[in-house]
Protein backbone atom coordinates (compact mmCIF):
# COMPACT_ATOMS: atom_id res chain seq x y z
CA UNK A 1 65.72 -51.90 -81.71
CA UNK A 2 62.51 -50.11 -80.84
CA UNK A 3 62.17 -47.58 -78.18
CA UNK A 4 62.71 -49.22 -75.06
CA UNK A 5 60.73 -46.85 -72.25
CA UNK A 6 62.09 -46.80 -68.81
CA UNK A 7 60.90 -44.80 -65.59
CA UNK A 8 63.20 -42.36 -64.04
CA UNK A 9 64.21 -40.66 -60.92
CA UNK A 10 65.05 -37.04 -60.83
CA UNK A 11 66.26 -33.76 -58.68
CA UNK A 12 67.96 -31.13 -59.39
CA UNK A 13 67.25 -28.11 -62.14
CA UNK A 14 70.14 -26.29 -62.99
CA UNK A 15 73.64 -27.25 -63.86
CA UNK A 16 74.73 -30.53 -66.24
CA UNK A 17 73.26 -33.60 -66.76
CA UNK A 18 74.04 -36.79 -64.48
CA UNK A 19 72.94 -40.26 -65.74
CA UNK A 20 73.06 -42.79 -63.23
CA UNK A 21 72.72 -46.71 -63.95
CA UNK A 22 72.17 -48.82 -61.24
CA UNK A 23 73.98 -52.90 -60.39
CA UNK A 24 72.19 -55.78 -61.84
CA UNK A 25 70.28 -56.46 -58.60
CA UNK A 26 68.59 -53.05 -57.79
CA UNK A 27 66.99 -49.82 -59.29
CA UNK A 28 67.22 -46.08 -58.72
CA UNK A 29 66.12 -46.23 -55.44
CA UNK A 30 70.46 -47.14 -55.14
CA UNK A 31 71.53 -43.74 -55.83
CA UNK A 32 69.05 -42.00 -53.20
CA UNK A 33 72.10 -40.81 -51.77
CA UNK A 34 73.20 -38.58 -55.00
CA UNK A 35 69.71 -37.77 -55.79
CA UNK A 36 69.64 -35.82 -52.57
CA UNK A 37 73.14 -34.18 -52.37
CA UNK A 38 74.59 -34.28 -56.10
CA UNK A 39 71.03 -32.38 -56.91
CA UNK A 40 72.45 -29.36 -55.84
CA UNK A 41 74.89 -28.94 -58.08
CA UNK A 42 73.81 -31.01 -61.26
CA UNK A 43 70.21 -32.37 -62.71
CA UNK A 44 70.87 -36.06 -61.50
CA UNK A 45 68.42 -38.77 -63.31
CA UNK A 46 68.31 -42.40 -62.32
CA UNK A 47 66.87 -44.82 -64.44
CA UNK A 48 64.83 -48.18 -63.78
CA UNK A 49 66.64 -49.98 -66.52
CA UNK A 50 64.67 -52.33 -68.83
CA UNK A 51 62.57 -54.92 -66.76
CA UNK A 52 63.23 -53.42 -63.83
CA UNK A 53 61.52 -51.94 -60.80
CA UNK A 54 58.70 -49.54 -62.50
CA UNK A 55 60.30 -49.70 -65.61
CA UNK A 56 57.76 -51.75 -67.95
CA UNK A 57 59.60 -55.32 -69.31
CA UNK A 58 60.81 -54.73 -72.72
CA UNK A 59 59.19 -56.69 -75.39
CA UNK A 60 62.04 -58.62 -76.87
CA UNK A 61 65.44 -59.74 -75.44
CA UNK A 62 68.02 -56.48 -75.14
CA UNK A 63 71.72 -56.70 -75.18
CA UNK A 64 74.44 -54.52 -74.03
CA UNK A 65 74.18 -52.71 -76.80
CA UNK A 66 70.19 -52.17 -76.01
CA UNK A 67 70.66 -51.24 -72.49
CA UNK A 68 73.16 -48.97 -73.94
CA UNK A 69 71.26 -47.69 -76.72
CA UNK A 70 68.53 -47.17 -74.13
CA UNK A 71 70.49 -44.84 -72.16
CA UNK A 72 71.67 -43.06 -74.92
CA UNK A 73 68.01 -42.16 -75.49
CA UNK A 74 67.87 -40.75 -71.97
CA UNK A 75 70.66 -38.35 -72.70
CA UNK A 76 68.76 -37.23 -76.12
CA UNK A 77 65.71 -36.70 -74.33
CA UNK A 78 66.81 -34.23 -71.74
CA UNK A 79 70.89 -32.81 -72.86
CA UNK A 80 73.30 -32.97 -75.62
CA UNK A 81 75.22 -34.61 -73.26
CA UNK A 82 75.60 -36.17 -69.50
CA UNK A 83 78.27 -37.50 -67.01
CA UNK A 84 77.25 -40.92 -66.47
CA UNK A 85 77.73 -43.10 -63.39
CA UNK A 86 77.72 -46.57 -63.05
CA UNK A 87 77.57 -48.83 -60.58
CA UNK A 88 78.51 -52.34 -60.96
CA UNK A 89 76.19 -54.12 -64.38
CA UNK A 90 75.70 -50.60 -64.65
CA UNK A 91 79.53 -49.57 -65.12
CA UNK A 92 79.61 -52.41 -68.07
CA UNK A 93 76.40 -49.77 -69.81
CA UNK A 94 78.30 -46.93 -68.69
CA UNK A 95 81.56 -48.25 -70.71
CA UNK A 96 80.06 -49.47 -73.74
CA UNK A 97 77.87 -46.39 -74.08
CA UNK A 98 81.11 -44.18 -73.67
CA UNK A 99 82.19 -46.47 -76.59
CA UNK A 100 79.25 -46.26 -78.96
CA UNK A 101 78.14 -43.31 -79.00
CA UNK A 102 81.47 -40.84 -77.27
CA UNK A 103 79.67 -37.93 -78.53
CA UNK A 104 77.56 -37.95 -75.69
CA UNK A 105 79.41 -38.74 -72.78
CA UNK A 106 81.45 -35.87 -71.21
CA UNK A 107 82.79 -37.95 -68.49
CA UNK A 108 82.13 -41.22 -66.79
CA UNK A 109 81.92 -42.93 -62.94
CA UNK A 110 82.41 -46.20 -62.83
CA UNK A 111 81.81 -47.56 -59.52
CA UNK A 112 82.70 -51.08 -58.45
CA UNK A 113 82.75 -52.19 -61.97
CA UNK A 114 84.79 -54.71 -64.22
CA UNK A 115 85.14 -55.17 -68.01
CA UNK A 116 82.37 -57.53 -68.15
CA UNK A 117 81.51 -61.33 -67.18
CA UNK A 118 82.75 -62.55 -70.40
CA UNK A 119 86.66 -62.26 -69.20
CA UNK A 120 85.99 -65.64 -67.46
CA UNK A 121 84.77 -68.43 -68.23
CA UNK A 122 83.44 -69.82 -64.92
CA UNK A 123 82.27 -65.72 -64.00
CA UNK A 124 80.33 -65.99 -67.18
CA UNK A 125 78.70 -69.26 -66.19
CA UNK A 126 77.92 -68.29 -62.72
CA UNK A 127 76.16 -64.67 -64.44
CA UNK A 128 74.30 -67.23 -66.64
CA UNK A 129 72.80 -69.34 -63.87
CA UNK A 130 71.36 -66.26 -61.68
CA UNK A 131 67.88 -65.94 -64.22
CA UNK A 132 67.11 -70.16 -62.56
CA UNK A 133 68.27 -69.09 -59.48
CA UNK A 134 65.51 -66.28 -59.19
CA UNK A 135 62.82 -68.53 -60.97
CA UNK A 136 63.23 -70.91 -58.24
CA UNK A 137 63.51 -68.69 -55.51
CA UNK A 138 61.52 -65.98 -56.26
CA UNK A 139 62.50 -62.32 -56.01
CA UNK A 140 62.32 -61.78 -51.85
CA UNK A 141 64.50 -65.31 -51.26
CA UNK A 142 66.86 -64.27 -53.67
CA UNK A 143 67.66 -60.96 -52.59
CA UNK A 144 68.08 -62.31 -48.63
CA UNK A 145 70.88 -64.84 -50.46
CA UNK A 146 72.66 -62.16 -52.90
CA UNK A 147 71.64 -58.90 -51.18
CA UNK A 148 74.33 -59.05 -47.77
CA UNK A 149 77.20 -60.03 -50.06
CA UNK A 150 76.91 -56.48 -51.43
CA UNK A 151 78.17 -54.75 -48.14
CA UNK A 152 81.21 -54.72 -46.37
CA UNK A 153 80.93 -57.22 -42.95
CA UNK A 154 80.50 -54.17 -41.09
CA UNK A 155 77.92 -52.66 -42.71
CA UNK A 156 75.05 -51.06 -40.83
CA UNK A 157 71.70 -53.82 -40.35
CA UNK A 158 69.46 -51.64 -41.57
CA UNK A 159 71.88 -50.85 -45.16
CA UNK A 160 71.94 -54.29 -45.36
CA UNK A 161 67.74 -54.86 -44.85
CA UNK A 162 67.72 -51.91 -47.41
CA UNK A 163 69.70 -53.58 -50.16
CA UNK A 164 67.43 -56.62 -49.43
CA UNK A 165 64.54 -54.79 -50.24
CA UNK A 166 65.50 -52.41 -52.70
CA UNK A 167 66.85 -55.92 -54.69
CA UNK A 168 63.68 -57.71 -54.25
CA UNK A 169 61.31 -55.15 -55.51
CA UNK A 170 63.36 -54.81 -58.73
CA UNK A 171 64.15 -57.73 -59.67
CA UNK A 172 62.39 -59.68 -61.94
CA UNK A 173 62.33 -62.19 -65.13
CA UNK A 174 62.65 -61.76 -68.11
CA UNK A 175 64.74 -58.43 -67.54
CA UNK A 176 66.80 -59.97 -65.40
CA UNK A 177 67.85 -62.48 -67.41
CA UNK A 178 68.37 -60.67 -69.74
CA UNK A 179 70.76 -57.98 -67.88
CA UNK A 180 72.68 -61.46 -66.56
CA UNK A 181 72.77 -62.42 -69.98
CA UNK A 182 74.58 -58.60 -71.53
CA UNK A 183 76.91 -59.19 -68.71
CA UNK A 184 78.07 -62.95 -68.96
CA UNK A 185 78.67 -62.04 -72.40
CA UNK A 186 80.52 -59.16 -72.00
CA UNK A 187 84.40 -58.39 -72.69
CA UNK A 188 85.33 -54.91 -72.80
CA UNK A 189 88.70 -54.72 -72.59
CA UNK A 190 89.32 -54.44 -76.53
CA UNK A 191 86.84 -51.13 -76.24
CA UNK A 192 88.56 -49.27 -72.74
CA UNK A 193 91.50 -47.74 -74.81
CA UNK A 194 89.08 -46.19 -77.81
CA UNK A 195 87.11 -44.43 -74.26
CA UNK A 196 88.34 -40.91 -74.68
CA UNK A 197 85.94 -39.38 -71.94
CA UNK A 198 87.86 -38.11 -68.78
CA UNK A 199 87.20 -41.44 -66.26
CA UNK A 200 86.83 -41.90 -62.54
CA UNK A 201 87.20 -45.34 -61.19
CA UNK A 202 86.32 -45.98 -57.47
CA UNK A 203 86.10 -49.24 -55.80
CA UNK A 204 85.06 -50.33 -52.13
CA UNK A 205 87.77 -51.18 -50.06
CA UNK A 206 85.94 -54.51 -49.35
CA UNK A 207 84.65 -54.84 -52.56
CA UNK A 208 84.06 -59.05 -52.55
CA UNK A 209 82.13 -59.29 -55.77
CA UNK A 210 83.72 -57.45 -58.95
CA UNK A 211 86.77 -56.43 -56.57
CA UNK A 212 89.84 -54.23 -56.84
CA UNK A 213 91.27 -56.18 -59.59
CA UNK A 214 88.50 -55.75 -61.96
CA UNK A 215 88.20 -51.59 -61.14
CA UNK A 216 92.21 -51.97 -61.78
CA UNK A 217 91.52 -53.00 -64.95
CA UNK A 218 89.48 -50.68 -66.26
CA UNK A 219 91.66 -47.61 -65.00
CA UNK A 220 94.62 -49.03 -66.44
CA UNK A 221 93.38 -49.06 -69.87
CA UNK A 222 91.72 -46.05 -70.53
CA UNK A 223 93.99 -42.91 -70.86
CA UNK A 224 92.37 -40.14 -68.76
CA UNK A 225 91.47 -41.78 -65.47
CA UNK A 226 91.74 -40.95 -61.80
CA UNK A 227 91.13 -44.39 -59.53
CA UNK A 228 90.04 -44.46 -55.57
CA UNK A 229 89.60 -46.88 -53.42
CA UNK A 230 86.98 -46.15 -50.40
CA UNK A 231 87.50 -47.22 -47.11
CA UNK A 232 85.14 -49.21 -45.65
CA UNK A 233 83.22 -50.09 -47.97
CA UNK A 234 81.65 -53.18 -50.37
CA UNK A 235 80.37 -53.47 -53.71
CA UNK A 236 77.92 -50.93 -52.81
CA UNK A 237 80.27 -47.78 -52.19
CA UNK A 238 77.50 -45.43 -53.11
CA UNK A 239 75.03 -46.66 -50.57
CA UNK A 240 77.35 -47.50 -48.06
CA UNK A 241 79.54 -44.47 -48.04
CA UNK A 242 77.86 -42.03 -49.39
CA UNK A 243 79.53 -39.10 -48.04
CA UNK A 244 82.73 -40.10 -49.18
CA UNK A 245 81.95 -41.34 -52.53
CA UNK A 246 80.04 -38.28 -53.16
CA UNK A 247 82.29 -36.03 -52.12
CA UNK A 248 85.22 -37.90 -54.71
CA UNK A 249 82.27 -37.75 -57.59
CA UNK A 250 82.19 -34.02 -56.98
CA UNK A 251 85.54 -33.38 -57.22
CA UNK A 252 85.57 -35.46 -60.98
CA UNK A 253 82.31 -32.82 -61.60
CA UNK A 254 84.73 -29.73 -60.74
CA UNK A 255 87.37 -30.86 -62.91
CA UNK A 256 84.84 -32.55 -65.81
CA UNK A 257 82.05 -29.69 -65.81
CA UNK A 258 83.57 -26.78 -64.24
CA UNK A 259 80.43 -26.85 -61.29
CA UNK A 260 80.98 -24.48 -59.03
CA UNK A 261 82.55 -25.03 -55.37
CA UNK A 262 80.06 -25.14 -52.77
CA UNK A 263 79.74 -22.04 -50.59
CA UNK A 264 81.05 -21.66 -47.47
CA UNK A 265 78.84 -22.69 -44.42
CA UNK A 266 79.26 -19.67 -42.00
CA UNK A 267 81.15 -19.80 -38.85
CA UNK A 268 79.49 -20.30 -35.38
């Protein structure tokens, strides 16, 4: 495969690398919430993958193995190594990168993940038919269909108008199609027990589209993994509690990367 470029978000300067890859319907602008407080402690980056968002579309079909390739490069580029989080289509990179190239994965997040489409038939199928579904919608219909399902029912209107729009400015074809098409044709499970990086798994509470089954999965089959559920929360744990979340990802960090505790606020 030739380089595949992507655009990137970044904060932080000091401390170890964190790689964060976004759900199949959305773009860095999902982790805004760990750029701003994870930044402190680690150099988080958050890609546009392939196709996506600002990222430019890549010039022949990718596969898993491209998207994970692609991240791979990332790490090269700025570490020896990186924690990676992923959410969602994002986990599935996360996984497979863990499994292709271990050397440069010192831990992983999986958020609100699952093995991969390909475990099911009829999951495959319906991964398959989302690239007609946005050609005959259009990027600003689709997101109003897909986008609310990615929240819990009590989720805040204006999360909700925010995963509408985050999803319709990145989404587009071909990339899409071809992210729906690494995941419908993804099975994992044979690669989760060769995974040898310490793991955290964390799934929303209300988690209605890869749900607590599929996150069950995946902590049950690789050997060094810690699994949370958060309350009160959907697909979207990250965006829709952030505190929480974060707070869970920094405790892997302390345990993973030996980053220091934050200090004290002082008393009033």
């Amino acid at each position: 495969m030739s380089a595949v470029h992507v655009h990137v978000e970044e904060a932080g300067d000091q401390g170890p690398l964190l790689l964060c890859l976004h759900g199949i319907g959305s773009s860095s602008a999902a982790f805004a919430p760990q750029l701003a407080e994870l930044s402190s402690y680690v150099r988080v980056v958050a890609w546009d993958a392939p196709g996506y968002a600002t990222s430019p579309d890549p010039d022949a079909p990718l596969g898993l193995d491209d998207f994970a390739d692609t991240a791979a490069a990332l790490i090269r580029e700025r570490a020896t190594t990186a924690h990676v989080l992923g959410v969602s289509w994002g986990g599935v990179i996360a996984l497979r990168l863990a499994a292709r190239h271990p050397e440069l994965v010192d831990s992983l997040i999986i958020a609100d993940s699952s093995p991969g489409s390909g475990t099911d038939e009829a999951k495959a199928a319906g991964m398959r038919a989302r690239a007609a579904d946005l050609a005959e919608l259009g990027p600003r219909a689709f997101a109003e269909a897909r986008g609310p399902r990615l929240v819990s029912p009590g989720a805040p209107d204006e999360l909700v108008r925010r995963v509408v729009d985050t999803m319709a400015a990145s989404v587009r074809l071909p990339g899409y199609a071809y992210a729906a098409e690494s995941m419908a044709s993804a099975d994992l499970r044979a690669d989760l027990p060769s995974i040898a990086a310490p793991t955290l798994v964390l799934c929303g509470e209300q988690d209605g589209v890869t749900g607590i089954e599929a996150s069950q999965a995946i902590a049950g089959a690789i050997h060094k993994t810690a699994y949370v559920i958060v309350k009160d929360a959907g697909h979207l744990a990250n965006q829709e509690q952030p505190g929480h979340f974060n707070a869970w990802v920094l405790s892997h960090l302390r345990i993973t990367a030996a980053i220091p505790e934050q200090e004290p606020s002082p008393c009033l």
